[in-house]
Each structure stands twice: as C-alpha cells, then as structure tokens.
C-alpha atoms as a PDB file:
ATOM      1  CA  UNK A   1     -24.433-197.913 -62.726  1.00  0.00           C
ATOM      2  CA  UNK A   2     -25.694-201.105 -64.677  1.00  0.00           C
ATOM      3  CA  UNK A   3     -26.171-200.116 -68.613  1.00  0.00           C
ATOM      4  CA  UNK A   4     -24.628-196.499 -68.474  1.00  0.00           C
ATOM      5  CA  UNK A   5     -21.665-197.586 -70.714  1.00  0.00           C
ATOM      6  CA  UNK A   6     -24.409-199.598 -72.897  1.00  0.00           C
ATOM      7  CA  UNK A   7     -26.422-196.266 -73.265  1.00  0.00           C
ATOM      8  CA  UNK A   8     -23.249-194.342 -74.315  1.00  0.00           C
ATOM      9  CA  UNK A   9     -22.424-196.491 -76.736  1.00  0.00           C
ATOM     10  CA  UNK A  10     -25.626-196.367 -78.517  1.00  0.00           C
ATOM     11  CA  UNK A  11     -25.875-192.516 -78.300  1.00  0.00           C
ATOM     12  CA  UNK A  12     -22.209-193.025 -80.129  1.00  0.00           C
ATOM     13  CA  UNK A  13     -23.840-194.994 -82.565  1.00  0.00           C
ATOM     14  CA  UNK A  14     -26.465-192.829 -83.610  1.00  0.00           C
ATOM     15  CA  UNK A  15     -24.258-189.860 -83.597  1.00  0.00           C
ATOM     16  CA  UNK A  16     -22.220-191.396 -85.834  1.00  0.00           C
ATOM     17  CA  UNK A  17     -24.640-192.454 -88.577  1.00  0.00           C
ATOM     18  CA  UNK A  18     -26.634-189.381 -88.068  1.00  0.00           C
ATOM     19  CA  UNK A  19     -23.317-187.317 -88.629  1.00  0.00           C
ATOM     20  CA  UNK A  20     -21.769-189.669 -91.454  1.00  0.00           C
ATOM     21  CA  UNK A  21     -24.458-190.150 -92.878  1.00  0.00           C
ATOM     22  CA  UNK A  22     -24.455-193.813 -93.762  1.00  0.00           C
ATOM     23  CA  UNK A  23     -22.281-197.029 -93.082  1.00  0.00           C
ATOM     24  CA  UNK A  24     -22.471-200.946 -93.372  1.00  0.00           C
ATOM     25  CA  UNK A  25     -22.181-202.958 -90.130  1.00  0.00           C
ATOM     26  CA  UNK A  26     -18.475-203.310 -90.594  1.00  0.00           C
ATOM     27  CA  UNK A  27     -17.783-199.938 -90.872  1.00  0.00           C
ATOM     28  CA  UNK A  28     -19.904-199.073 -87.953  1.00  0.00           C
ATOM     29  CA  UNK A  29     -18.195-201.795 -85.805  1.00  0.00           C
ATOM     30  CA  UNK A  30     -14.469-200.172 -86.753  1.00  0.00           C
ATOM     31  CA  UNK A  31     -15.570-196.639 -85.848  1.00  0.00           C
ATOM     32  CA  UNK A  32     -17.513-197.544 -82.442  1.00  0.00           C
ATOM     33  CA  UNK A  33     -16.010-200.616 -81.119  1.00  0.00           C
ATOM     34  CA  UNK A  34     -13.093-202.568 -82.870  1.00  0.00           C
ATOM     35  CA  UNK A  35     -11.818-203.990 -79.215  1.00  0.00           C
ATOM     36  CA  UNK A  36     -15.315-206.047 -78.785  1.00  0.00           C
ATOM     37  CA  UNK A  37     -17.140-208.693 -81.493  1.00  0.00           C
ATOM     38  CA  UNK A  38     -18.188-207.402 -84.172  1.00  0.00           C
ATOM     39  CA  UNK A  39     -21.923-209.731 -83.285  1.00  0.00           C
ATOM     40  CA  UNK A  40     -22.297-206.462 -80.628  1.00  0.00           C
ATOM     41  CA  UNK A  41     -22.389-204.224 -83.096  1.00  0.00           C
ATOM     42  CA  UNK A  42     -24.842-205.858 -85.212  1.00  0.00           C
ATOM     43  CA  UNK A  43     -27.029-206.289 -81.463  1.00  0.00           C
ATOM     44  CA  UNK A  44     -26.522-202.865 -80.864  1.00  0.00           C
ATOM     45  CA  UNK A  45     -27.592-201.958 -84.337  1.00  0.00           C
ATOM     46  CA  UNK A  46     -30.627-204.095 -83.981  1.00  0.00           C
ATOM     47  CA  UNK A  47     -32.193-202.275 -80.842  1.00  0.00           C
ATOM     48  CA  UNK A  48     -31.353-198.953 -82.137  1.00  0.00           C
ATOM     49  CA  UNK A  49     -33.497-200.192 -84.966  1.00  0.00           C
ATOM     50  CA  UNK A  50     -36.131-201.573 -82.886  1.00  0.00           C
ATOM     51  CA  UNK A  51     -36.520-198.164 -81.077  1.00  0.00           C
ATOM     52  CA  UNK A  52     -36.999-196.246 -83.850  1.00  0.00           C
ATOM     53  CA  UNK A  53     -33.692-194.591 -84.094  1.00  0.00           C
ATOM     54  CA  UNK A  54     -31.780-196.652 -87.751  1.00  0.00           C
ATOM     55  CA  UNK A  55     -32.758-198.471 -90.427  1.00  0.00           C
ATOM     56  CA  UNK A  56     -31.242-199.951 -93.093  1.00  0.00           C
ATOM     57  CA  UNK A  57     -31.423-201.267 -96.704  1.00  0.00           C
ATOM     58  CA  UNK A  58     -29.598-204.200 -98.470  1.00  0.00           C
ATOM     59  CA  UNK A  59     -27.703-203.960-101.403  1.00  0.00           C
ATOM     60  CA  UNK A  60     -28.023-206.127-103.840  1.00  0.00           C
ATOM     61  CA  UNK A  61     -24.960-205.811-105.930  1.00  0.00           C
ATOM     62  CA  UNK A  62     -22.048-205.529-103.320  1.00  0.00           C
ATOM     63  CA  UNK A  63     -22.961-208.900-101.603  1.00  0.00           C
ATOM     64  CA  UNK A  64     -26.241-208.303 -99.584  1.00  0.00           C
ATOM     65  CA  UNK A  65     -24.277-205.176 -97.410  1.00  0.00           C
ATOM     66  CA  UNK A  66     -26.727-204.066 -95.060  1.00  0.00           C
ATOM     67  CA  UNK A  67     -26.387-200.396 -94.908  1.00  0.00           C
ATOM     68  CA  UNK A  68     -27.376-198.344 -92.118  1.00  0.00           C
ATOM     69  CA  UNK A  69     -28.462-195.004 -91.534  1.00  0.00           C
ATOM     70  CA  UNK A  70     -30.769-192.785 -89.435  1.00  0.00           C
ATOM     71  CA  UNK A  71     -34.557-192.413 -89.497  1.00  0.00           C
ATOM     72  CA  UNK A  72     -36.069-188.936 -88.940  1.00  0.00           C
ATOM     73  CA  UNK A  73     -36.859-189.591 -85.202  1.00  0.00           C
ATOM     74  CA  UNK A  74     -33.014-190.805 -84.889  1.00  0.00           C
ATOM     75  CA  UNK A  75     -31.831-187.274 -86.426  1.00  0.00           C
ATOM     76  CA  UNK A  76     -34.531-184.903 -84.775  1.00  0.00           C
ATOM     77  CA  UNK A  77     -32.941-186.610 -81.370  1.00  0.00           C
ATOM     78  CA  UNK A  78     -29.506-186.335 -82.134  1.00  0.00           C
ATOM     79  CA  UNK A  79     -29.753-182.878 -83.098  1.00  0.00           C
ATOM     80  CA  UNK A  80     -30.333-181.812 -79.842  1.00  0.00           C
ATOM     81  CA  UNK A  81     -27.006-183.019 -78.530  1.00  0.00           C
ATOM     82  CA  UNK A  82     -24.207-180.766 -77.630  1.00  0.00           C
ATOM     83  CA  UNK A  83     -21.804-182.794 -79.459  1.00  0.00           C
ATOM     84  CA  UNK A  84     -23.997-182.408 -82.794  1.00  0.00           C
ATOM     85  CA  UNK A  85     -25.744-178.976 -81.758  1.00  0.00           C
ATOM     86  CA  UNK A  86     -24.734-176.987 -85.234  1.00  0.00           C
ATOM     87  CA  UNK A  87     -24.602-179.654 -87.444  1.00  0.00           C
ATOM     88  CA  UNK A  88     -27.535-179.757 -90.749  1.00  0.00           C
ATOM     89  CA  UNK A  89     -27.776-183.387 -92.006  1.00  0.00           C
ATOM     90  CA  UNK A  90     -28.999-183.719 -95.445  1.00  0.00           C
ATOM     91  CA  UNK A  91     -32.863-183.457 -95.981  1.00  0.00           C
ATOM     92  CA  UNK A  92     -32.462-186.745 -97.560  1.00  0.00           C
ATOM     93  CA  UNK A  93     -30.285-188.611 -94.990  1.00  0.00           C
ATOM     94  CA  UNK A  94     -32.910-190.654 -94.149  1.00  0.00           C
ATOM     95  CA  UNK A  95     -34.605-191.642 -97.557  1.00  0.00           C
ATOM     96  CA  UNK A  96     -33.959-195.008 -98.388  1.00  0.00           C
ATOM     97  CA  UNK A  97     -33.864-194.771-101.745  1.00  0.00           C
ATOM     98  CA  UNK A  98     -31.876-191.255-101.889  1.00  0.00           C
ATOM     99  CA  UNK A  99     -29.513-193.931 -99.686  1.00  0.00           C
ATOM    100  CA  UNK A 100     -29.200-196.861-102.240  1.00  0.00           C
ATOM    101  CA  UNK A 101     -28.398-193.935-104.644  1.00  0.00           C
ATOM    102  CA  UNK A 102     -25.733-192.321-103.020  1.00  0.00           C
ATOM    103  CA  UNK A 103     -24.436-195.337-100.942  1.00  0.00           C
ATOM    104  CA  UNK A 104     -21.335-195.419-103.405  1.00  0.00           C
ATOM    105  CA  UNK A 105     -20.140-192.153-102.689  1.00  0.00           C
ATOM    106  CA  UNK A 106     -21.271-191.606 -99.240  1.00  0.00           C
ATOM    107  CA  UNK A 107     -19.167-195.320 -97.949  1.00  0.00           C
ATOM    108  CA  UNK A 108     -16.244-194.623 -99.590  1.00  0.00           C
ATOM    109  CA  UNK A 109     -16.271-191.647 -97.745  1.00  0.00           C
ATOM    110  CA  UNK A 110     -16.717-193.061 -94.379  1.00  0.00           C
ATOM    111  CA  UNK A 111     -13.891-195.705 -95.381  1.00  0.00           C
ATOM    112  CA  UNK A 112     -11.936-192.954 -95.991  1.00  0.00           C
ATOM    113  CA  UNK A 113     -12.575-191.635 -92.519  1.00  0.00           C
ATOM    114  CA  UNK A 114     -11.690-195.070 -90.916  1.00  0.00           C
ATOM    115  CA  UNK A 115      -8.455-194.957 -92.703  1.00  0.00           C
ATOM    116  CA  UNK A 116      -7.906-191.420 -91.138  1.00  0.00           C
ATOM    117  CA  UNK A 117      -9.410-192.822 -87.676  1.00  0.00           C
ATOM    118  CA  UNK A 118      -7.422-196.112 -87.406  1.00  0.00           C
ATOM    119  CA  UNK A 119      -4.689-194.258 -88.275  1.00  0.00           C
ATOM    120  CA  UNK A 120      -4.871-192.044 -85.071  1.00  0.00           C
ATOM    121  CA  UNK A 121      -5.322-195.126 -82.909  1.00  0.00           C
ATOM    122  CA  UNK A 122      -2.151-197.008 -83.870  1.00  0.00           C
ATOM    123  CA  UNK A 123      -0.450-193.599 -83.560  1.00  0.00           C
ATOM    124  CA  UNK A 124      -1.422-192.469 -80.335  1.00  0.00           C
ATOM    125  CA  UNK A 125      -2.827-189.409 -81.780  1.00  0.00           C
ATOM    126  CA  UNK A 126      -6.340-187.948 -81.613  1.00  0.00           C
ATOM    127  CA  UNK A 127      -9.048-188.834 -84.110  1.00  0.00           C
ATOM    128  CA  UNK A 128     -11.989-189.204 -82.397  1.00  0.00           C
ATOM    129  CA  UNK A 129     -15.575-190.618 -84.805  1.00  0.00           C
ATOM    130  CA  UNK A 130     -17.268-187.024 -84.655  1.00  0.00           C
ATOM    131  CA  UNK A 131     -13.959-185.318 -85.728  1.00  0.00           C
ATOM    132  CA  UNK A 132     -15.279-186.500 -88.830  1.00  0.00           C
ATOM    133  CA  UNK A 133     -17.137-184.173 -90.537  1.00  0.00           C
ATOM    134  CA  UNK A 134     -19.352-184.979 -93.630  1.00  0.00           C
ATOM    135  CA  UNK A 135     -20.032-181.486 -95.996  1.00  0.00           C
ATOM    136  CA  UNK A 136     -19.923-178.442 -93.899  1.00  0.00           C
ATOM    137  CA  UNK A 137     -21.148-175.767 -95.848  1.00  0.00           C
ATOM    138  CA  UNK A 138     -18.545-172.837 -96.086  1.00  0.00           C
ATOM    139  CA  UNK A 139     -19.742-169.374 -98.399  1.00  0.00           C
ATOM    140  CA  UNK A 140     -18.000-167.903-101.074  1.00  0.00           C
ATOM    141  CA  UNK A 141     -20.373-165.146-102.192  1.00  0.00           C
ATOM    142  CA  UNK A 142     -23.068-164.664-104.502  1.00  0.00           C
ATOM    143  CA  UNK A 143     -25.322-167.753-103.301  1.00  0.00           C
ATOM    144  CA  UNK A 144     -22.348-170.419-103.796  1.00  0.00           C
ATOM    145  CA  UNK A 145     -20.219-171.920-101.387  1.00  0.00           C
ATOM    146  CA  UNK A 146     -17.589-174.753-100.931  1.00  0.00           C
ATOM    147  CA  UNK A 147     -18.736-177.911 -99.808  1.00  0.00           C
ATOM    148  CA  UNK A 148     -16.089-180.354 -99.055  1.00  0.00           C
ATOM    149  CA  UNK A 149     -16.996-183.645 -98.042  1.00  0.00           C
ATOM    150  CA  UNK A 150     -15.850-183.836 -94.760  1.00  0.00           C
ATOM    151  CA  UNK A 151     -13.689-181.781 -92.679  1.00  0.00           C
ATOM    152  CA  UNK A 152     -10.951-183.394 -90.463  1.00  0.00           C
ATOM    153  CA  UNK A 153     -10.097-182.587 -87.146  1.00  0.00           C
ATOM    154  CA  UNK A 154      -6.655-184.613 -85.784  1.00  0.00           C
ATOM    155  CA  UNK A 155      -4.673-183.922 -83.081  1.00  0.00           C
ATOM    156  CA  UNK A 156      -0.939-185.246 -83.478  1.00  0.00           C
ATOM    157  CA  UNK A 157       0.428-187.050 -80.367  1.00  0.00           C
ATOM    158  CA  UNK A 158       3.488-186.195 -77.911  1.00  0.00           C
ATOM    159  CA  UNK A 159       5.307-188.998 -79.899  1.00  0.00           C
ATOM    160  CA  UNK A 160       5.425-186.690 -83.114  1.00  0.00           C
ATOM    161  CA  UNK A 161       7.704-183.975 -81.218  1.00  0.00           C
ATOM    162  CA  UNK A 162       5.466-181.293 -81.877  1.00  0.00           C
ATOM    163  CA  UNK A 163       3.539-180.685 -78.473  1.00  0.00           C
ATOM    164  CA  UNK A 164       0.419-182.058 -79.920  1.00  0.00           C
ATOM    165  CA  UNK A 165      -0.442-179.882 -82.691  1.00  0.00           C
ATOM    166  CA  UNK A 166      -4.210-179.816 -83.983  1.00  0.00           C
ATOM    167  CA  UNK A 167      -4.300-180.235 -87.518  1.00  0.00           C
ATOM    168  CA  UNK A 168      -7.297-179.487 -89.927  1.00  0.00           C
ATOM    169  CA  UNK A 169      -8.559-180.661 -93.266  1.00  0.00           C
ATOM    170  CA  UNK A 170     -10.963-180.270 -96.099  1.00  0.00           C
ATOM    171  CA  UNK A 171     -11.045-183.313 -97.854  1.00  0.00           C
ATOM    172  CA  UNK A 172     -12.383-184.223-101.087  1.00  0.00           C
ATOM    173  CA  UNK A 173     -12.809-187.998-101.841  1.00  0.00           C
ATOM    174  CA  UNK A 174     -12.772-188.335-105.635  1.00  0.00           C
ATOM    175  CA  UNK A 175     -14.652-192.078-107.418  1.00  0.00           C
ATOM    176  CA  UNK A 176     -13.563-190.504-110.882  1.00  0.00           C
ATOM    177  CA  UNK A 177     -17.406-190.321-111.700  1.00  0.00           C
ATOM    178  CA  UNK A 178     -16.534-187.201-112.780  1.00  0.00           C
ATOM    179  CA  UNK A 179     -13.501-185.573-115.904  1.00  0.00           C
ATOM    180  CA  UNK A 180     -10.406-184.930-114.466  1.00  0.00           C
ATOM    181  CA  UNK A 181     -11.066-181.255-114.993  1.00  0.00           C
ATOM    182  CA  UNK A 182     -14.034-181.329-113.156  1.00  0.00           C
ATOM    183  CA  UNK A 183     -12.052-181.967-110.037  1.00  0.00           C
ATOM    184  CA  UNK A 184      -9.619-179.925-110.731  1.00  0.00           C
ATOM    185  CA  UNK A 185     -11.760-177.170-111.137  1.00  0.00           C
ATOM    186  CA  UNK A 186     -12.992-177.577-107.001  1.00  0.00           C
ATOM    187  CA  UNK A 187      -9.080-176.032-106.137  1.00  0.00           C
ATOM    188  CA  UNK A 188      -9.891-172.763-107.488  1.00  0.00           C
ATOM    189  CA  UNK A 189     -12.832-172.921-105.718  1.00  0.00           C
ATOM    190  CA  UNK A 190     -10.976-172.923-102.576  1.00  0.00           C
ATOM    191  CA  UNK A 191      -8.452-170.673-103.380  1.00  0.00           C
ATOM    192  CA  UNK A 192     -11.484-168.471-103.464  1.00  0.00           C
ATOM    193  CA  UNK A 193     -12.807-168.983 -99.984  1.00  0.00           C
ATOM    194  CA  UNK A 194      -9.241-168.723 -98.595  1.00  0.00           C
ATOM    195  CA  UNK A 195      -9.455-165.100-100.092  1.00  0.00           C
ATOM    196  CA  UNK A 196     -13.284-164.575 -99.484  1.00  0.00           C
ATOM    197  CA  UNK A 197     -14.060-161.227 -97.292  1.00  0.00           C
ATOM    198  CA  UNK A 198     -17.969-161.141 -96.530  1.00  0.00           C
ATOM    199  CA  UNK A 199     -19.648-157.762 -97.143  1.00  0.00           C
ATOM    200  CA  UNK A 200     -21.856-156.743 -94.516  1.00  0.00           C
ATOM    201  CA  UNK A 201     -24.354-154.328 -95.845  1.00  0.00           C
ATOM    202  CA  UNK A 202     -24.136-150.373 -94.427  1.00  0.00           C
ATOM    203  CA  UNK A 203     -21.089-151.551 -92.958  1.00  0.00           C
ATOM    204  CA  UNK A 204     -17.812-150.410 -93.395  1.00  0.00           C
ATOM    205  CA  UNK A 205     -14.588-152.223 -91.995  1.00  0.00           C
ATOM    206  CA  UNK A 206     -12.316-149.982 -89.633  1.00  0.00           C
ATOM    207  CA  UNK A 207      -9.083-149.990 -88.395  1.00  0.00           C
ATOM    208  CA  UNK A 208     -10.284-150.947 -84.951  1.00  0.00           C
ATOM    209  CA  UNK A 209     -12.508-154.005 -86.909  1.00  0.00           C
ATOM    210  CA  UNK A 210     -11.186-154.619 -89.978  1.00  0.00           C
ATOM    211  CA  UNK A 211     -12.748-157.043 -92.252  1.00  0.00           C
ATOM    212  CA  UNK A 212     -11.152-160.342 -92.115  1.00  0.00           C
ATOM    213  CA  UNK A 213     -11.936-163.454 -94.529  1.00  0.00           C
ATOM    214  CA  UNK A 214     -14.789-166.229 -93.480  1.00  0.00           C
ATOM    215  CA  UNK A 215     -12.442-169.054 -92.678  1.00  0.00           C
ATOM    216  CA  UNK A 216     -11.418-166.916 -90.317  1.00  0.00           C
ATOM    217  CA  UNK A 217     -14.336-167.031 -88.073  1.00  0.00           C
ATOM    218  CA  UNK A 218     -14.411-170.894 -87.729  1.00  0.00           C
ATOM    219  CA  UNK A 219     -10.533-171.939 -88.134  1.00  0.00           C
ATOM    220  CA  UNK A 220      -7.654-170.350 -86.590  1.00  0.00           C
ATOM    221  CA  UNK A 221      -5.088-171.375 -89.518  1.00  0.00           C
ATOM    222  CA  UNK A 222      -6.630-172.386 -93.171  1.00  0.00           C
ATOM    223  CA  UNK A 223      -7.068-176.138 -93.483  1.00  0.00           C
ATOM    224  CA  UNK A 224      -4.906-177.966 -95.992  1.00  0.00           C
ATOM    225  CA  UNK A 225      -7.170-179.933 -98.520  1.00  0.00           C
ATOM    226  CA  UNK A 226      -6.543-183.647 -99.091  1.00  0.00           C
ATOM    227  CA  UNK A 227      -7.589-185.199-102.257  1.00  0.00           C
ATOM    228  CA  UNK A 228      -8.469-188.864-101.735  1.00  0.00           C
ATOM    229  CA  UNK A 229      -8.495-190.776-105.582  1.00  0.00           C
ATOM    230  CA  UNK A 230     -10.687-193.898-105.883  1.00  0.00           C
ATOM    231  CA  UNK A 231     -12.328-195.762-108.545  1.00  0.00           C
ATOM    232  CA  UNK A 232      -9.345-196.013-111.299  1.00  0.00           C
ATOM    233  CA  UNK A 233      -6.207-197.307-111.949  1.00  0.00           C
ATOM    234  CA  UNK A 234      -2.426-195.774-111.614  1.00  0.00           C
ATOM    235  CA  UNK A 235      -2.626-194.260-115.134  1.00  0.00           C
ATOM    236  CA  UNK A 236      -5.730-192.828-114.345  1.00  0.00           C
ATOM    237  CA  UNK A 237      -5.031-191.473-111.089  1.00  0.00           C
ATOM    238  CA  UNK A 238      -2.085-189.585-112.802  1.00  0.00           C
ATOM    239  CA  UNK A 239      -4.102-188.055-114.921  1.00  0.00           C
ATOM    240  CA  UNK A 240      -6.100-186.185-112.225  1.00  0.00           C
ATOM    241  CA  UNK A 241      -2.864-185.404-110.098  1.00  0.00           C
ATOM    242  CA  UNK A 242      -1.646-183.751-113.722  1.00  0.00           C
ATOM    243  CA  UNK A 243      -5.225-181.793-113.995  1.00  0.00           C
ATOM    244  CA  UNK A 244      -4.938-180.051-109.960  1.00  0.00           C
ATOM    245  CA  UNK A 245      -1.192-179.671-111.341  1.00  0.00           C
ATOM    246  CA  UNK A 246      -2.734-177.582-113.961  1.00  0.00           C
ATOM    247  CA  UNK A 247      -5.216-175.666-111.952  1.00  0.00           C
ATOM    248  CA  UNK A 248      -2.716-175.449-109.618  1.00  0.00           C
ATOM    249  CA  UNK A 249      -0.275-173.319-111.568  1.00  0.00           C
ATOM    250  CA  UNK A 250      -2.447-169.780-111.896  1.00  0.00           C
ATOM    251  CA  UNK A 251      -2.765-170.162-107.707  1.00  0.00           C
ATOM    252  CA  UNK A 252       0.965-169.449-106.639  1.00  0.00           C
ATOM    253  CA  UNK A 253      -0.248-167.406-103.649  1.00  0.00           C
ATOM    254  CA  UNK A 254      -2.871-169.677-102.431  1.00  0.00           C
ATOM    255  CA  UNK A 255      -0.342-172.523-102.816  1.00  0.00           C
ATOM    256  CA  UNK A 256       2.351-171.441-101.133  1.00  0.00           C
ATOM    257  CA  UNK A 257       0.378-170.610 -98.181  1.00  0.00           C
ATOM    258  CA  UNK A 258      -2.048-173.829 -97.935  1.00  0.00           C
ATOM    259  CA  UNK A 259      -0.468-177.477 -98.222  1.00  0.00           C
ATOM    260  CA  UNK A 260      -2.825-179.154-101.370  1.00  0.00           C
ATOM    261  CA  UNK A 261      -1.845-182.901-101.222  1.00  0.00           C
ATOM    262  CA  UNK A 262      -3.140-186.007-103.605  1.00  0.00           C
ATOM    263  CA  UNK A 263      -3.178-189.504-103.197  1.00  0.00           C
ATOM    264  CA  UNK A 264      -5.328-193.263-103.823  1.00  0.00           C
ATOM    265  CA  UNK A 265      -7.149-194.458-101.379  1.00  0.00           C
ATOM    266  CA  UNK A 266      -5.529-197.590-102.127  1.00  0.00           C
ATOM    267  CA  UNK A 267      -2.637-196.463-100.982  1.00  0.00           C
ATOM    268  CA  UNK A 268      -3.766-194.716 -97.598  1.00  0.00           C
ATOM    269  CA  UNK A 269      -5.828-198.408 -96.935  1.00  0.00           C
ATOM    270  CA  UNK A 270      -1.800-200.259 -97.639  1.00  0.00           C
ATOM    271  CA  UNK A 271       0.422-197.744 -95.891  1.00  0.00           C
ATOM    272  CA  UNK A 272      -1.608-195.942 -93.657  1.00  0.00           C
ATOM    273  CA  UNK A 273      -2.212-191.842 -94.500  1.00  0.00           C
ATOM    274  CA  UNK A 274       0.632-190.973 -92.060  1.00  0.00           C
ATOM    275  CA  UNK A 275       3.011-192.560 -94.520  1.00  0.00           C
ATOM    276  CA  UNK A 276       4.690-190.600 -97.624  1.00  0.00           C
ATOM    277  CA  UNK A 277       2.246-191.769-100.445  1.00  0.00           C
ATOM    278  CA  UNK A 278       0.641-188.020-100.775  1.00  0.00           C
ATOM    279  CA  UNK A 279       1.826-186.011-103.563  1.00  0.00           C
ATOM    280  CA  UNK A 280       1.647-182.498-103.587  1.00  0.00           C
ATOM    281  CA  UNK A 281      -0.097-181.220-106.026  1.00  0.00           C
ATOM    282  CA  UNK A 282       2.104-178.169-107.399  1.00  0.00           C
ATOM    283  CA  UNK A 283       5.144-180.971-107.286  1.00  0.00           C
ATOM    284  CA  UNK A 284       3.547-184.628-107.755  1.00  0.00           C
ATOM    285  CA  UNK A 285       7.247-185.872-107.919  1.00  0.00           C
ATOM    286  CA  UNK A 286       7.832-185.645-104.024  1.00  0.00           C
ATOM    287  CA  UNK A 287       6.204-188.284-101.793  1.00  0.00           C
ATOM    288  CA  UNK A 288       5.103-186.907 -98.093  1.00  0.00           C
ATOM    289  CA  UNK A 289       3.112-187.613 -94.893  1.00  0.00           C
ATOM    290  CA  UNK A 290      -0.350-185.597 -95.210  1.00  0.00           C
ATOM    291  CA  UNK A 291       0.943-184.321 -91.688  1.00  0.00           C
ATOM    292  CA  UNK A 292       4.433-183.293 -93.017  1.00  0.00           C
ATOM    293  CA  UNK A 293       4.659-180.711 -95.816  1.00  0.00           C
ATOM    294  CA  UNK A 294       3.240-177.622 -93.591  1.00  0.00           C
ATOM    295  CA  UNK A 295       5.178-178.096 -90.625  1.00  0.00           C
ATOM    296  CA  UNK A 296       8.426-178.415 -92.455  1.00  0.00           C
ATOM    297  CA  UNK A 297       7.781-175.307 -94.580  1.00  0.00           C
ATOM    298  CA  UNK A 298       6.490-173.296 -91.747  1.00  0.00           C
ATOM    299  CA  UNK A 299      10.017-173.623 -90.206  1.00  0.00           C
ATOM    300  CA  UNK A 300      11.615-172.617 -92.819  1.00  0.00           C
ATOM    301  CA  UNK A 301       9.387-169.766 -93.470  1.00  0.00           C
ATOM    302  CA  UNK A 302       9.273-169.033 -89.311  1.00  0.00           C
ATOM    303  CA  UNK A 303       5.738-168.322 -89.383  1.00  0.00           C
ATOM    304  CA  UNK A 304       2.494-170.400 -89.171  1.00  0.00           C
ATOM    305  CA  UNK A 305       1.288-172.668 -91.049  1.00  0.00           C
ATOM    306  CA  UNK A 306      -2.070-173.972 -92.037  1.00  0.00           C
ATOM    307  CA  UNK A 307      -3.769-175.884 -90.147  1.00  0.00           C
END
C-alpha cells in the first residue's frame, strides 16, 4: 500500500518527541532514519508541523538549532497508542518557553540516548527509540519518589555469548549545574527504593503473599544506574566520581547487589558506551563495559544479577 511506510514513520516521529520530550532536527534524523537524507527528516518534520502535531523554537545561542517538540494535540494523540499507553509526559512538554528553558538538560539527554541507540545498531543488539525512557516516576514513601531521567531498556545480541540477555538501566545524566554532593546524594536515594516495601493499609503480608519491594512489580532484576558526566573537565569529573565514592561507602549491601557505574559523556560519544570507559563507583580505579561488571560478578556469585 502507497504511503503506509510514510505514515509509520511519522507516527515514529511523534512518538519519539512526545516520549523524549524534545530534540533538534539532527537528533531526530539519527533516532528515526540515519539510512535516508537527513532533508527527509526535516520534510517529515515540516508536515507533522503543518498538521498540528510539532512545533518548534530556535535557539539563539547554539547556532539557530531548531528544536522540536510536541504540541498538545500531538501528545493527547500519541497517548492513545499502545506503544505509549502508560506513559505521563510533562505538563509542560509542550510550552515553548518551559522548552527554551530546559532545552540544555533535556538534549543532552536525548544525545545521551543516541549514544546508547547507535551503539545497539553497530552491535547488532537491541535498542530500539521508545526503549528510551525519559523520567519514570518510581515511589519511595512518604510523597517522594525517584525520578531518574530515563530508563534503558537493551537487549544484548547472540554475538555477546549470552543468549540475548535484556539489560535495564536508570540513568542519570549529570551537566554539573549542580555540587558534587548534590549528585551524590541521588545514590542513597536509590538504595532506598531498592529496599522500599509499600504498606498497604488494613493489610497485612502473609506467608502465602508476602510483601515484596516496588521495583519488584515493574522489573524482574533491579536496574543498574549509569551516571552520565557532562559539562566539566577531567578534574572536575573526578571530583563527582570521588563524591558517589563517598556516598557510596555507607551502602555496602545495596552495592554489592546493584552494578553503580560513572563515566563522561565525552567519552561514551569517542569510544562508544560498550567500551571500558565506566568506572564503578565503589572502585573508580577499574575501567569496564556498562554491560560487563554484573554479568561477571553474577558468575562468580552463581546467582542473578541485576538487570
């Protein structure tokens, strides 16, 4: 049928920005379609735009980037699809200005999901655009929760000799906007939702249904959290991998059960994130593969690891 693969590729489009959030026209072209010109994209963009669907602002400062994002209509109608059913965008995803404001944050973030996506092509693994995940709210208790911003889906390949094993991740991309022990302060924060048992009220856990901790209801193994480093040099990257070293140290339990890795972005854009340039946090000496440091220690604990 004439146009069905156009029509796909526009309802991946809009799927995309309504899930991401926001991305320029580059970014948009390497997530959708990197085989075709990237003067499709921008077509494709523009009739999306014309119906209704995107819209986009210019920034000033970074060249005249177009950024793109989804209009209300565009998010009401992607909400209904099975492939998004679930999902809350941000009340603000399609302000304009709320974009300009957070554009800074919100692209590096969807770079950092190409470098995760691009990744998975050259691999032969699977990484697919909406296994990409932008802040999925998990509860801790008492009105708070931990927000990461994005959760990773990836599926490792028959060439990696493990059967295709699906790996999961919280990841936290970090523009050192913030101290040192500011981040550092978000890994006790999921030490406590790896250890969080909801409390239903009148209800009291038996043997036949014991109560079991949150993550439990969404992920069959805990996710290991990835801490992407941006915005600062190699002296001041160390510094934050020396303050999750720190707030590592009180969380033996949690750390010897969940793989917490570091690295620059820089480095995941030169070598790829399947290379060793991750450090793990409780030992920022070693070097390792964001996919390696579980399934080696799971072997040599002969148990499961996280996900």
């Amino acid at each position: 049928m004439t146009g069905v693969g156009a029509g796909s590729n526009d309802r991946l489009a809009l799927a995309v920005l309504t899930q991401y959030r926001m991305a320029t026209t580059e970014q948009m072209h390497r997530v959708i379609a990197p085989e075709v010109r990237i003067e499709q994209t921008r077509r494709r963009l523009a009739r999306l735009r014309e119906e209704g669907l995107v819209d986009r602002i210019t920034l000033p400062q970074a060249g005249r980037t177009r950024v793109w994002f989804p209009t209300p209509y565009g998010v009401q109608l992607a909400g209904e699809w099975p492939e998004l059913r679930g999902r809350r965008p941000s009340r603000t995803v399609s302000d304009p200005t709320a974009v300009r404001l957070k554009a800074g944050h919100t692209l590096t973030v969807t770079e950092t999901a190409l470098v995760f996506l691009e990744d998975a092509r050259r691999r032969s693994d699977v990484c697919q655009p909406l296994d990409w995940i932008p802040e999925v709210h998990h509860p801790v208790g008492s009105g708070e929760a931990v927000i990461p911003d994005a959760l990773l889906y990836y599926q490792r390949g028959p060439a990696d000799g493990d059967n295709g094993s699906m790996l999961r991740a919280f990841v936290e991309v970090d523009r050192a906007t913030m101290g040192p022990e500011r981040l550092a302060a978000k890994l006790p924060a999921y030490e406590r939702l790896h250890h969080y048992v909801p409390v239903v009220p009148g209800r009291r856990p038996t043997f036949q249904e014991p109560a079991v901790e949150e993550w439990r209801r969404r992920y069959p193994l805990f996710p290991r959290v990835l801490f992407v480093l941006d915005g600062t040099g190699p002296a001041g990257a160390e510094n934050r991998i020396n303050a999750l070293r720190a707030a590592a140290r009180p969380l033996a339990p949690f750390m010897l059960n969940v793989p917490v890795l570091a690295a620059p972005l820089a480095d995941l854009l030169h070598h790829g994130p399947s290379a060793p340039v991750w450090r793990p946090v409780h030992n920022p000496s070693k070097r390792v593969g964001w996919t390696e440091p579980g399934h080696r220690q799971a072997k040599r604990a002969g148990q499961p690891w996280s996900g």
